[in-house]
C-alpha atoms as a PDB file:
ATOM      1  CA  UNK A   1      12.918 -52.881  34.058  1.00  0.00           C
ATOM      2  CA  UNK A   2      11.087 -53.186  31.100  1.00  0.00           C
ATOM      3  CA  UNK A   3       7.928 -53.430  30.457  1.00  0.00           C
ATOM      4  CA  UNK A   4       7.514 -55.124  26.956  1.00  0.00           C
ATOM      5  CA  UNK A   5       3.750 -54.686  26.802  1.00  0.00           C
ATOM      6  CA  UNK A   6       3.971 -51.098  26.754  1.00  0.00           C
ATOM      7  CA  UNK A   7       3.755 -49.682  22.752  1.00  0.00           C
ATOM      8  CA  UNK A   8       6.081 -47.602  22.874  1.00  0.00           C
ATOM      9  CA  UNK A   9       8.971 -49.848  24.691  1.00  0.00           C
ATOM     10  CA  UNK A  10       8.293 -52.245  21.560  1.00  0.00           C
ATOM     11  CA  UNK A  11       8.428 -49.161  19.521  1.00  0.00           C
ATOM     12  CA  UNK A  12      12.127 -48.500  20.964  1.00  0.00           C
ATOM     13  CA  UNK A  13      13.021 -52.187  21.086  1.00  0.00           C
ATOM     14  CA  UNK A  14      11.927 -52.378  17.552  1.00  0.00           C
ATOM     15  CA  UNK A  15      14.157 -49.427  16.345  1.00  0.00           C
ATOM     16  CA  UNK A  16      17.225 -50.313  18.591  1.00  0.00           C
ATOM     17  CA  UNK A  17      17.026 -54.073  16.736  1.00  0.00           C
ATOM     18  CA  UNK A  18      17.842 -52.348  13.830  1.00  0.00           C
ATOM     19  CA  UNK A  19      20.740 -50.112  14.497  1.00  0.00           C
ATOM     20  CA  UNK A  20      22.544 -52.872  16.808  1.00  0.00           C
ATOM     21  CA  UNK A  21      23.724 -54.954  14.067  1.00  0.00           C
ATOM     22  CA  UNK A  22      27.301 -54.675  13.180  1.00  0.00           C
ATOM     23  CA  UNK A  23      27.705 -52.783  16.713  1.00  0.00           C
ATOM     24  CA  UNK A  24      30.034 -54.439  19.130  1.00  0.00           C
ATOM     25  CA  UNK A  25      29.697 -51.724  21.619  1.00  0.00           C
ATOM     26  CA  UNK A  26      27.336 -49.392  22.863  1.00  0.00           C
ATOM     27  CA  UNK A  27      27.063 -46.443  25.006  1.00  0.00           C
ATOM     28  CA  UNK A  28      23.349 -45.528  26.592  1.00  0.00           C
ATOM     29  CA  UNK A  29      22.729 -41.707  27.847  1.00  0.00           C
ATOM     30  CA  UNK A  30      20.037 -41.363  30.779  1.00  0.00           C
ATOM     31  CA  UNK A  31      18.847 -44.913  30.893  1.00  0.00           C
ATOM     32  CA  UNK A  32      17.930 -44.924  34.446  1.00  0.00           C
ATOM     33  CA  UNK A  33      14.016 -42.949  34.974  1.00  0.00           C
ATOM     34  CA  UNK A  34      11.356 -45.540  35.609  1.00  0.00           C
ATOM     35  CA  UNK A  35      13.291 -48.636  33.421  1.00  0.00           C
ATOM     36  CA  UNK A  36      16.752 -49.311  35.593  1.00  0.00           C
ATOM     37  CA  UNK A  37      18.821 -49.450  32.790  1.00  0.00           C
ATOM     38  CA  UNK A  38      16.556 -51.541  30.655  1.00  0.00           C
ATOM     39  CA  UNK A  39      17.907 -50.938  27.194  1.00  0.00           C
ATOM     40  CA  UNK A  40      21.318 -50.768  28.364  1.00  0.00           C
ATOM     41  CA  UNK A  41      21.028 -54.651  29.478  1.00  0.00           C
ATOM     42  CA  UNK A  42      19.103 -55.097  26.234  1.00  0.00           C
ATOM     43  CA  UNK A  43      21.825 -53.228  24.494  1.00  0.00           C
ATOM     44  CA  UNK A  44      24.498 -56.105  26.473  1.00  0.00           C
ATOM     45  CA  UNK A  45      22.732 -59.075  24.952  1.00  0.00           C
ATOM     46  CA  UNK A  46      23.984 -58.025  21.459  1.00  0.00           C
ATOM     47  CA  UNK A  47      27.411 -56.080  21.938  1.00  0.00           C
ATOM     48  CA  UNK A  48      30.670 -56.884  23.851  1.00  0.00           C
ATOM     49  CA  UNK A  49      31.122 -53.841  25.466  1.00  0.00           C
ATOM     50  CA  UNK A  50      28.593 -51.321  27.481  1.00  0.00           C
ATOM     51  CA  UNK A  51      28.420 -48.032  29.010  1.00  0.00           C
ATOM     52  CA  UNK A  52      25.583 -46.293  30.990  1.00  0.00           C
ATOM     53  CA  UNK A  53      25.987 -43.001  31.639  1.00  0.00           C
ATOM     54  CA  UNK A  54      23.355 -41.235  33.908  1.00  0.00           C
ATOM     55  CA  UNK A  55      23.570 -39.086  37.137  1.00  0.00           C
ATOM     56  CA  UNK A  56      20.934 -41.397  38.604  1.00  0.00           C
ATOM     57  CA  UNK A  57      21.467 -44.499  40.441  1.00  0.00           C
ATOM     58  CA  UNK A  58      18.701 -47.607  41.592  1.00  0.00           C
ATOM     59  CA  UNK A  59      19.038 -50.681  43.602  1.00  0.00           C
ATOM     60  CA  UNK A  60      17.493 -52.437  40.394  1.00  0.00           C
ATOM     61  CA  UNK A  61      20.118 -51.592  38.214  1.00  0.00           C
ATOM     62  CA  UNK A  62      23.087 -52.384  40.666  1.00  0.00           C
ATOM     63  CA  UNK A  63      22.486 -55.811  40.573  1.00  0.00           C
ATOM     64  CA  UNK A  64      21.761 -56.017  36.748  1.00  0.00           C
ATOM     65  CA  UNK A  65      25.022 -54.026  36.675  1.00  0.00           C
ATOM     66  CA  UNK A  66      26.988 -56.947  38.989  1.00  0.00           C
ATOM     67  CA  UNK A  67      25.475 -59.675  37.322  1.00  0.00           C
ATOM     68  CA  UNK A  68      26.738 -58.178  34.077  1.00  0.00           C
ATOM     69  CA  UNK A  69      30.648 -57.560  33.469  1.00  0.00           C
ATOM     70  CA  UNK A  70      30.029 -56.244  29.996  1.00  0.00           C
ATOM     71  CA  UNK A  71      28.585 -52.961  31.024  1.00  0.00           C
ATOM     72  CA  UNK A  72      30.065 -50.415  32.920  1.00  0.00           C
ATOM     73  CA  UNK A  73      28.365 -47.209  34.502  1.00  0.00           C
ATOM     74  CA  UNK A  74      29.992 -43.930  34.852  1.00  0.00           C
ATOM     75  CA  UNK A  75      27.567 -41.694  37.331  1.00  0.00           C
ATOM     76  CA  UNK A  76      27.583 -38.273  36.295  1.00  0.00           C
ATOM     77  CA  UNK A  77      25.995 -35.193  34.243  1.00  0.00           C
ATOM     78  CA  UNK A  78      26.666 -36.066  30.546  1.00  0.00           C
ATOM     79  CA  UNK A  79      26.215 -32.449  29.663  1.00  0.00           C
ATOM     80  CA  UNK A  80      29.253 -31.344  31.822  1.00  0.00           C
ATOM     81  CA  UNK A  81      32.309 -30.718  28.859  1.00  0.00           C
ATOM     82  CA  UNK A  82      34.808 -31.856  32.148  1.00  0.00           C
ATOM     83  CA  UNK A  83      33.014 -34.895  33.251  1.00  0.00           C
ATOM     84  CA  UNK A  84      32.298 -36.289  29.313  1.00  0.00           C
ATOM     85  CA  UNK A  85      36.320 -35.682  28.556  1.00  0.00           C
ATOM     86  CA  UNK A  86      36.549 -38.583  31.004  1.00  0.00           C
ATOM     87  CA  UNK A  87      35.522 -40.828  29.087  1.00  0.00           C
ATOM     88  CA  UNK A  88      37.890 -42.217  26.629  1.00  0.00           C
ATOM     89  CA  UNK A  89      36.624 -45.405  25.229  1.00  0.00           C
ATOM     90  CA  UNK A  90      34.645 -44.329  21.575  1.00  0.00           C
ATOM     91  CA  UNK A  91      31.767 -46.810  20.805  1.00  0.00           C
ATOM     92  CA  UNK A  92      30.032 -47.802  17.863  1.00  0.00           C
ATOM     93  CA  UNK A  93      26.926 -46.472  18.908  1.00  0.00           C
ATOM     94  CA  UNK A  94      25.128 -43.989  20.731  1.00  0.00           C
ATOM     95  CA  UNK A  95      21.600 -44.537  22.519  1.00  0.00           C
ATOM     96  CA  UNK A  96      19.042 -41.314  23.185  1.00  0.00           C
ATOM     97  CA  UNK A  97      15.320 -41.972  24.938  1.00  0.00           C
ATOM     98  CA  UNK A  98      13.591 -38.989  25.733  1.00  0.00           C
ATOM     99  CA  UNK A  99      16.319 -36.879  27.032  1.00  0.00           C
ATOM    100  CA  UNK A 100      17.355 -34.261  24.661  1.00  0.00           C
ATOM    101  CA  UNK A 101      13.887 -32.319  25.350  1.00  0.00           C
ATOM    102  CA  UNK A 102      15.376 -32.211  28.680  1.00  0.00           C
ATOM    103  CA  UNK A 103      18.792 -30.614  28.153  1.00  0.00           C
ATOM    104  CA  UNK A 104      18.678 -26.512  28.967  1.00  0.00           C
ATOM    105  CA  UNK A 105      22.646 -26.782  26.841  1.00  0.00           C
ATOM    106  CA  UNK A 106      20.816 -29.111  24.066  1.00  0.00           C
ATOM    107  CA  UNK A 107      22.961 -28.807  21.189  1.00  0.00           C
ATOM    108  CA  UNK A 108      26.696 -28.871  23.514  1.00  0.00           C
ATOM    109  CA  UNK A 109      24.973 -32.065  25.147  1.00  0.00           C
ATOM    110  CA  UNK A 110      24.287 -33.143  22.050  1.00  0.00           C
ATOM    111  CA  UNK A 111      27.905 -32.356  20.705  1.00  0.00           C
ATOM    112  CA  UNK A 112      28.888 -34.418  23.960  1.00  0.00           C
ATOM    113  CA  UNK A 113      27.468 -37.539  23.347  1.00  0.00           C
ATOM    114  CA  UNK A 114      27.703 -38.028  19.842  1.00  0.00           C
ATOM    115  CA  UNK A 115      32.045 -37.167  20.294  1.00  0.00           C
ATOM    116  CA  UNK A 116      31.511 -40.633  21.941  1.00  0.00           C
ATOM    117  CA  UNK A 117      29.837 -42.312  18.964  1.00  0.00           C
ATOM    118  CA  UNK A 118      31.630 -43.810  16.096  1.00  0.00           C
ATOM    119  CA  UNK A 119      28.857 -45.552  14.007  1.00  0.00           C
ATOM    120  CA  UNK A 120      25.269 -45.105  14.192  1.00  0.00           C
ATOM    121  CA  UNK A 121      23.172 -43.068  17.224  1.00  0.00           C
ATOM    122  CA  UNK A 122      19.456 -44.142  17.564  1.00  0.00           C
ATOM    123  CA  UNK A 123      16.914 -41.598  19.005  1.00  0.00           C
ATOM    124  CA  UNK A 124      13.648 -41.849  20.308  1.00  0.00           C
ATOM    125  CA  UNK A 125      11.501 -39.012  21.711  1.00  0.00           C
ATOM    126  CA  UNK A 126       8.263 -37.701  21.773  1.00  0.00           C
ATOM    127  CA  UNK A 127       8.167 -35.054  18.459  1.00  0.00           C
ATOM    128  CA  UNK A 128       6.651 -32.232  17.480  1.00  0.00           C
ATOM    129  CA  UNK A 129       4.730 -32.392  14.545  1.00  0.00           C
ATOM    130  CA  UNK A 130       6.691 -30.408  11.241  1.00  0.00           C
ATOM    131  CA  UNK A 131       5.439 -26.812  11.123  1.00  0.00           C
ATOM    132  CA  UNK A 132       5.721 -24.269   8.456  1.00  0.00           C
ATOM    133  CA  UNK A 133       9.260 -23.966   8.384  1.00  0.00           C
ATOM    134  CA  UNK A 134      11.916 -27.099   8.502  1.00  0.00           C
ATOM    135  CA  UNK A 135      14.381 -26.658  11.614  1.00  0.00           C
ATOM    136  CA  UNK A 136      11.429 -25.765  14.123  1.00  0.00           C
ATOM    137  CA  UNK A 137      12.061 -25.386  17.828  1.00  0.00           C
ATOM    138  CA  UNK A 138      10.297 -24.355  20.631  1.00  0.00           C
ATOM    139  CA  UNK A 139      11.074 -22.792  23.631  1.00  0.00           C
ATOM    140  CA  UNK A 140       8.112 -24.200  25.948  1.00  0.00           C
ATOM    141  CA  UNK A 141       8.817 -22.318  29.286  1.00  0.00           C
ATOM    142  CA  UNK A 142       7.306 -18.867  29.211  1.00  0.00           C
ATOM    143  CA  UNK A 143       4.905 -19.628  26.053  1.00  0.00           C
ATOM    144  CA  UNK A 144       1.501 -18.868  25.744  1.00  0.00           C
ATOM    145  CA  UNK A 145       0.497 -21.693  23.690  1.00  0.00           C
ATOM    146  CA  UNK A 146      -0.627 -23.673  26.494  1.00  0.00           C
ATOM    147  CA  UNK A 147      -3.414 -25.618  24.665  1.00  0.00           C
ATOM    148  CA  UNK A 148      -1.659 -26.337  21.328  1.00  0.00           C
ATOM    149  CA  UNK A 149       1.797 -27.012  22.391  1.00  0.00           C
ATOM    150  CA  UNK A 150       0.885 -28.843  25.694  1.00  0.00           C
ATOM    151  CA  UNK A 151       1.847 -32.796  24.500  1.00  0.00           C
ATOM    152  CA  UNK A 152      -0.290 -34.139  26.910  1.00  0.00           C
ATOM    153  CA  UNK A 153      -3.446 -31.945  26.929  1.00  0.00           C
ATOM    154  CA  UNK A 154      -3.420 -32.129  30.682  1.00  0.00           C
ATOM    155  CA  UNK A 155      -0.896 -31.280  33.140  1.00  0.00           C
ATOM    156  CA  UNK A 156       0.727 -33.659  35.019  1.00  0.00           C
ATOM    157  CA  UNK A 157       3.249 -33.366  37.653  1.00  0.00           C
ATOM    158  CA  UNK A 158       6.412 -35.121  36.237  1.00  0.00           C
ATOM    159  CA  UNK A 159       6.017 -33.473  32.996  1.00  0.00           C
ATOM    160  CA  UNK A 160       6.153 -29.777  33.724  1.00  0.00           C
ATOM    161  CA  UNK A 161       6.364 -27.199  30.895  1.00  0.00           C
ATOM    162  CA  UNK A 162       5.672 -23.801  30.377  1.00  0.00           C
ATOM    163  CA  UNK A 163       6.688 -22.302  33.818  1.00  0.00           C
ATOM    164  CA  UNK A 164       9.459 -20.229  33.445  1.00  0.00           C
ATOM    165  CA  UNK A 165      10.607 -20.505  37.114  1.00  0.00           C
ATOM    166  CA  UNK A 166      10.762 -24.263  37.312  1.00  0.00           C
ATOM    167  CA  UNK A 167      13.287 -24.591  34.359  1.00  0.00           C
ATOM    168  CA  UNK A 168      15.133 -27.679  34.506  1.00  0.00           C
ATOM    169  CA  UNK A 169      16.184 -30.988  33.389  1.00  0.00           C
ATOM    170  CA  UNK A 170      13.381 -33.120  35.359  1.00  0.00           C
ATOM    171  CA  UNK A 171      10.744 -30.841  33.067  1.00  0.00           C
ATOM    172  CA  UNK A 172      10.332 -30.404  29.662  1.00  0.00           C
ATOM    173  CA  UNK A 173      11.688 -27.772  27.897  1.00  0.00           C
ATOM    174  CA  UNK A 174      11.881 -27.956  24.013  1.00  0.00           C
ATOM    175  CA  UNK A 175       9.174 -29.118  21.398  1.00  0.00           C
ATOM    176  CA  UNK A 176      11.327 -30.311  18.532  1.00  0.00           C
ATOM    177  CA  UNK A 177      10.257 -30.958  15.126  1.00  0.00           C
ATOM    178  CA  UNK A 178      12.233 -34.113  13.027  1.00  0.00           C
ATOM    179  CA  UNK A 179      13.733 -31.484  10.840  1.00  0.00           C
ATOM    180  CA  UNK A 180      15.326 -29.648  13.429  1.00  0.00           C
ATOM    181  CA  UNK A 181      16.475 -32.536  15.264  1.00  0.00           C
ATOM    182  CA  UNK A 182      18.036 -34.132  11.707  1.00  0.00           C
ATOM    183  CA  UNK A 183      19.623 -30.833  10.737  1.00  0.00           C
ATOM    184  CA  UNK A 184      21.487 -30.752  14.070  1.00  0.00           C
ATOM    185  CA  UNK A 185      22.560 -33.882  14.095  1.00  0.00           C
ATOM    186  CA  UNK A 186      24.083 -33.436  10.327  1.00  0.00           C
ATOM    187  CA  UNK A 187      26.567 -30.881  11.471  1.00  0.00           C
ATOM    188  CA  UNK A 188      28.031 -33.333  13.440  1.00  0.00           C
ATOM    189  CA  UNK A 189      28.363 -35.947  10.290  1.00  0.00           C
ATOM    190  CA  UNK A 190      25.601 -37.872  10.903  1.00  0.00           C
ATOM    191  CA  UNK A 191      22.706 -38.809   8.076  1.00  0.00           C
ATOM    192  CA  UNK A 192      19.424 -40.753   9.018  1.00  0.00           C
ATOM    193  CA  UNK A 193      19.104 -44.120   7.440  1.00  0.00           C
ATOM    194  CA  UNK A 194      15.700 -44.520   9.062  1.00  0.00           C
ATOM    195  CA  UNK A 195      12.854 -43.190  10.348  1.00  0.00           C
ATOM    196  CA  UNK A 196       9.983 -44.296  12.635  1.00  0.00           C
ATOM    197  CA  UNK A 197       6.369 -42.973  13.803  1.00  0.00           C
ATOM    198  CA  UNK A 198       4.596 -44.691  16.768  1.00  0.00           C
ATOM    199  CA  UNK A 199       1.349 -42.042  16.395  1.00  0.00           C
ATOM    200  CA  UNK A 200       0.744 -39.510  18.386  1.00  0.00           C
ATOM    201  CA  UNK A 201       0.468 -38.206  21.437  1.00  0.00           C
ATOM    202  CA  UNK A 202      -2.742 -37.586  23.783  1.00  0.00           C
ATOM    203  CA  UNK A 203      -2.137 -33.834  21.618  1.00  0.00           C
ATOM    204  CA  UNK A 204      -2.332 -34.949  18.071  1.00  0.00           C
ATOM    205  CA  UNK A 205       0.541 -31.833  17.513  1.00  0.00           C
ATOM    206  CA  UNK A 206       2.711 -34.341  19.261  1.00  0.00           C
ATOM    207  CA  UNK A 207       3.862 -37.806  18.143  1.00  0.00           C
ATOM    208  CA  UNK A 208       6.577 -40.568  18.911  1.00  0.00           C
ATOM    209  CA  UNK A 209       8.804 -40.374  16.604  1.00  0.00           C
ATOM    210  CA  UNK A 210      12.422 -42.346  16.409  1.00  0.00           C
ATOM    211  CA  UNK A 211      15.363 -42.048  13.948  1.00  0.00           C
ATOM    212  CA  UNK A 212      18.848 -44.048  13.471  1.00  0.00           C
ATOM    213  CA  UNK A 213      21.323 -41.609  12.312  1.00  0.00           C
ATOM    214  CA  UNK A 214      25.229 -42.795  11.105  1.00  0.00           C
ATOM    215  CA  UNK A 215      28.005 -40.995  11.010  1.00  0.00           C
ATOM    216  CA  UNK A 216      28.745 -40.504   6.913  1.00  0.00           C
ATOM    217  CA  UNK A 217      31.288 -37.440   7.813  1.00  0.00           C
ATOM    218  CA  UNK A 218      34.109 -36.304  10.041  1.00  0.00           C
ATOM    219  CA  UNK A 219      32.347 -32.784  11.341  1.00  0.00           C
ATOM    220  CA  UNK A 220      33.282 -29.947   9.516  1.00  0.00           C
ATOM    221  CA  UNK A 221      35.877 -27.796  10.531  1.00  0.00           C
ATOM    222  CA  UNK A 222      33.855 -24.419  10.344  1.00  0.00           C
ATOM    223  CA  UNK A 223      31.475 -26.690  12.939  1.00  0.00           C
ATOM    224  CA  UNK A 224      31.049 -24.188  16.142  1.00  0.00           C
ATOM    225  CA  UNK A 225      32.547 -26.787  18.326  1.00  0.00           C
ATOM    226  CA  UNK A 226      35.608 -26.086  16.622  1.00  0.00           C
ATOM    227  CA  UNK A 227      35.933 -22.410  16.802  1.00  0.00           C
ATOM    228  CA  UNK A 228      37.695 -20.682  19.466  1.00  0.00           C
ATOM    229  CA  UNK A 229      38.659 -17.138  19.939  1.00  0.00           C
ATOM    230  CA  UNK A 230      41.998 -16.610  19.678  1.00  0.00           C
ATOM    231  CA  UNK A 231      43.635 -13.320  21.339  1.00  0.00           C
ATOM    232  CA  UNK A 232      45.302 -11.093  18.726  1.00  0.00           C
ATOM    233  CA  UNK A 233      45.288  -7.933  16.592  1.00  0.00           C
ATOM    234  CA  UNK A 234      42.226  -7.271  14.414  1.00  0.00           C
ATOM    235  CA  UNK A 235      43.937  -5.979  10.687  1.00  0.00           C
ATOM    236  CA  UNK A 236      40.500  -6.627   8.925  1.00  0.00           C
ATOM    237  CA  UNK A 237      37.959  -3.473   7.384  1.00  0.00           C
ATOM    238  CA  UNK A 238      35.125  -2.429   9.368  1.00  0.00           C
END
């Protein structure tokens, strides 16, 4: 569960206390690494209606699950399109910790979760600093920036990046800047209404950083999630 001595589990307590009021439900994405659904139970305390969704599954959060009937936990891989059009319920907001660097289908997994969200989405996740041009992203596997993109300065075991042949969601995979992150999110309808830094990283290119975003928009209709290709005779110039 939570450990509320840690920084930077006050830093996300302190940002999720903001975006929960005037939420009556919540759903939590990937809530389950090393905190058993700890924000999702926090998340309970204030709304009438919860929903983890994660593909992982602890003895811990069973019973905080049973002793709970406001949340409910659908097991599965929120980036599958098949397994998200499950869900039906829409919820007022939309919890993120330190997933989306994760994601090898970011932005569709990001389209995913915030179809669910009605309200505000709050996101916390270690950031890359802003570099010399706004919408920065890295691709970490493969580059040769080892020393200045490396957020920890030292490898460690459960935070691989860089490694082209160990490319998955249990490593890290993209260094995001806030103005990447924020422009992404946009195209979906959603504007930040605030912003939060815990300081940085062991690399000082690195940071916490944490943002609650609400939905000001419906998403545009030129949005790629809406465009499909449709069969039929080309009558345009080349």
């Amino acid at each position: 569960m939570l450990d509320r001595s840690e920084p930077v589990v006050g830093f996300k307590l302190e940002l999720l206390g903001q975006a929960l009021p005037g939420c009556e439900s919540a759903v939590l994405f990937g809530d389950m690494w090393r905190v058993d659904g700890g924000y999702t139970v926090e998340c309970a305390e204030h709304c009438d209606r919860v929903l983890l969704i994660d593909s992982l599954e602890t003895t811990a959060w069973q019973q905080e699950r049973i002793a709970e009937p406001k949340i409910d936990f659908r097991k599965g891989d929120f980036s599958d399109p098949l397994f998200m059009a499950s869900v039906r319920e829409r919820f007022d907001l939309g919890v993120v910790f330190d997933i989306l660097l994760h994601q090898p289908g970011m932005l569709g997994t990001l389209s995913l979760m915030l179809r669910l969200v009605e309200k505000r989405f709050c996101v916390v996740q270690p950031m890359l600093e802003e570099q010399k041009h706004p919408g920065t992203l890295v691709y970490l596997p493969g580059n040769t920036a080892v020393e200045e993109l490396y957020p920890l300065e030292a490898e460690a075991s459960d935070h691989k990046v860089f490694d082209v042949d160990e490319v998955n969601h249990s490593h890290w995979i993209w260094a995001m800047t806030p103005s990447f992150l924020t422009a992404a999110i946009a195209a979906e309808g959603f504007d930040p209404i605030a912003t939060q830094e815990l300081g940085p990283l062991p690399n000082p290119r690195w940071k916490w950083w944490g943002a609650i975003y609400e939905r000001k928009r419906p998403p545009s209709a030129g949005l790629w999630t809406n465009q499909q290709v449709t069969p039929g005779l080309y009558a345009g110039e080349w």
